[in-house]
Protein backbone atom coordinates (compact mmCIF):
# COMPACT_ATOMS: atom_id res chain seq x y z
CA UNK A 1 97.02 0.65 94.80
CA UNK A 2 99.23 3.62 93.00
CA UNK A 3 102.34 4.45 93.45
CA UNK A 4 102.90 8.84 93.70
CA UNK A 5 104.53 8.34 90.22
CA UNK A 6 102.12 6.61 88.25
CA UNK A 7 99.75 8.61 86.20
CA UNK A 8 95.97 8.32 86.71
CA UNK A 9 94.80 9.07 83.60
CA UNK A 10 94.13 5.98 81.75
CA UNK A 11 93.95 5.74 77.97
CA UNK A 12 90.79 3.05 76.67
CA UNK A 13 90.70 2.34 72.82
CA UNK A 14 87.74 0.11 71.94
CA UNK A 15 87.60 -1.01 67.67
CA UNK A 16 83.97 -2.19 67.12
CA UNK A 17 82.75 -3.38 63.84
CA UNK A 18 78.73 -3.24 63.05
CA UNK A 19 76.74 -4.38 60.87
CA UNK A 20 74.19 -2.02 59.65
CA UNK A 21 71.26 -4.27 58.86
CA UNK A 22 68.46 -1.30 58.80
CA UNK A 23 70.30 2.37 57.82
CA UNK A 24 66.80 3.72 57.31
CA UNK A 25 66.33 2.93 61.12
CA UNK A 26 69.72 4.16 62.32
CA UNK A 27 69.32 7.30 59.99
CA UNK A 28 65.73 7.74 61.62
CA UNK A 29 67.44 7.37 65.09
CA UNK A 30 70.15 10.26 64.22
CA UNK A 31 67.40 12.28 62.81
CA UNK A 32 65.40 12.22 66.06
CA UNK A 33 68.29 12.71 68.15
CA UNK A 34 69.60 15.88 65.86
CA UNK A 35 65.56 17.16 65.94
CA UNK A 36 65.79 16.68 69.96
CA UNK A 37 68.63 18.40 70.95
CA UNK A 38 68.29 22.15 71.89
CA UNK A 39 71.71 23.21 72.11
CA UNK A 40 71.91 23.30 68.44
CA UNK A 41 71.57 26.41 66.27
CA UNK A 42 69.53 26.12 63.14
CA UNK A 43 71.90 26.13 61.15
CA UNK A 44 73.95 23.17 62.88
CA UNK A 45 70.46 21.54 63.10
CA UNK A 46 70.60 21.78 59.36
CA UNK A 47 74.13 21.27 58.08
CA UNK A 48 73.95 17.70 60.81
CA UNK A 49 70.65 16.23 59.68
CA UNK A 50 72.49 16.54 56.08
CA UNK A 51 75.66 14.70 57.44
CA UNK A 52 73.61 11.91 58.60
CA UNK A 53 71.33 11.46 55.46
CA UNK A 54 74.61 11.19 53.40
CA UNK A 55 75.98 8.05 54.99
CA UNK A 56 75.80 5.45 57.63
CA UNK A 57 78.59 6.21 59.71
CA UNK A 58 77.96 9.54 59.97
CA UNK A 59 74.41 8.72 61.68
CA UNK A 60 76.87 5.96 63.78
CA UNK A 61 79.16 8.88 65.04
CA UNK A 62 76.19 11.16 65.57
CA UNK A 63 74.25 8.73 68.00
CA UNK A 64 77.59 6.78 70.00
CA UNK A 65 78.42 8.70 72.77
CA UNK A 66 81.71 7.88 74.86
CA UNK A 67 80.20 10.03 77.80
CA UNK A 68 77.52 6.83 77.64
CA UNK A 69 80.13 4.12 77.88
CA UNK A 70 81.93 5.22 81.28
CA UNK A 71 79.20 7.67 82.37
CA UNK A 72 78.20 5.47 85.65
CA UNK A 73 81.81 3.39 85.86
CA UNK A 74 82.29 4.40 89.78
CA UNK A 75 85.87 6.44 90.42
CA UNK A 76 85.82 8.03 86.93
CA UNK A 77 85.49 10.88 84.81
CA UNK A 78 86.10 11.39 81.50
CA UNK A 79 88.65 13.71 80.70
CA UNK A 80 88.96 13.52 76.97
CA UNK A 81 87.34 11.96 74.08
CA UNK A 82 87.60 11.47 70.63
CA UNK A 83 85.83 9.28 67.70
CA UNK A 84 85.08 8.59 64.69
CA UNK A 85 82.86 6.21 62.33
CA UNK A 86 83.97 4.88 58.53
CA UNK A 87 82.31 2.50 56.37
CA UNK A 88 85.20 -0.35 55.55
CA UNK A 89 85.03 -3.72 53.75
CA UNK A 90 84.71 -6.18 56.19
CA UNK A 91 84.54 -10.09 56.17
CA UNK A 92 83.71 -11.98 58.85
CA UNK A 93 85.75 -14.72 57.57
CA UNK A 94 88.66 -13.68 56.56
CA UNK A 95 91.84 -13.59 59.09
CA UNK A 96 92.25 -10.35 58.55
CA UNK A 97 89.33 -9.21 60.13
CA UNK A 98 90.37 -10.59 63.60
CA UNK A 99 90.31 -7.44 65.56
CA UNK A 100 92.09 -9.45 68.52
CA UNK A 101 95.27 -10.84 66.26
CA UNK A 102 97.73 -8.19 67.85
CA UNK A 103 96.65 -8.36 71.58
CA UNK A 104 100.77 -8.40 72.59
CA UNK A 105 101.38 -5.46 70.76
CA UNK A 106 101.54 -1.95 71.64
CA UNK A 107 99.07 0.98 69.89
CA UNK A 108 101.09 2.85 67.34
CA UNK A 109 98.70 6.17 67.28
CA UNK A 110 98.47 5.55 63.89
CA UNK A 111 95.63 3.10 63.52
CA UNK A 112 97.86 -0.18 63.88
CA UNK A 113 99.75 -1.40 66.90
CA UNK A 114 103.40 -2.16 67.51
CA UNK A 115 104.78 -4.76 68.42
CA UNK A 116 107.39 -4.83 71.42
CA UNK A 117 110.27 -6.47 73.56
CA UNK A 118 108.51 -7.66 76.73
CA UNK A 119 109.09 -5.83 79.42
């Protein structure tokens, strides 16, 4: 149930960290994609099949799609969506690397979260 007040757009941040174990094969799959898609002008065709070659994360931001991760949730549509990939130094084992460690906090906007008085 809503209340007239409440808003109904609804803001979903997911963090995911992956672990490229083949970046010929993810390159390959950006490639493909880039090669496949006719909305692009030859010289976007060009200038993204560079962006891709250069890094990892670039093919990783080329090939996610947000439209893909809510694209059949019933009673939605996406209104907005933004994203980005980076390559970071990540260990498994180290504390630090617990993506769930500030749960009770709020997002700051900047990256981080918050923490606040409950409510």
């Amino acid at each position: 149930m809503s209340t007239p007040e409440a808003s109904r757009y609804v803001r979903l941040r997911v963090d995911l960290v992956l672990d490229v174990l083949d970046s010929d094969a993810l390159t390959g799959g950006a490639l493909k994609r880039i090669a496949e898609d006719a909305t692009l002008r030859p010289d976007e065709r060009i200038h993204a099949e560079g962006v891709v070659t250069g890094e990892p994360a670039e093919s990783l931001a080329y090939l996610v799609d947000p439209f893909d991760l809510v694209g059949d949730v019933p009673g939605v549509a996406l209104a907005q969506a933004s994203w980005s990939s980076e390559e970071i130094d990540y260990d498994p084992d180290s504390p630090d690397g617990d993506l769930d460690e500030d749960d009770d906090g709020d997002y700051d906007g900047d990256g981080g979260f918050e923490r606040v008085a409950d409510r």
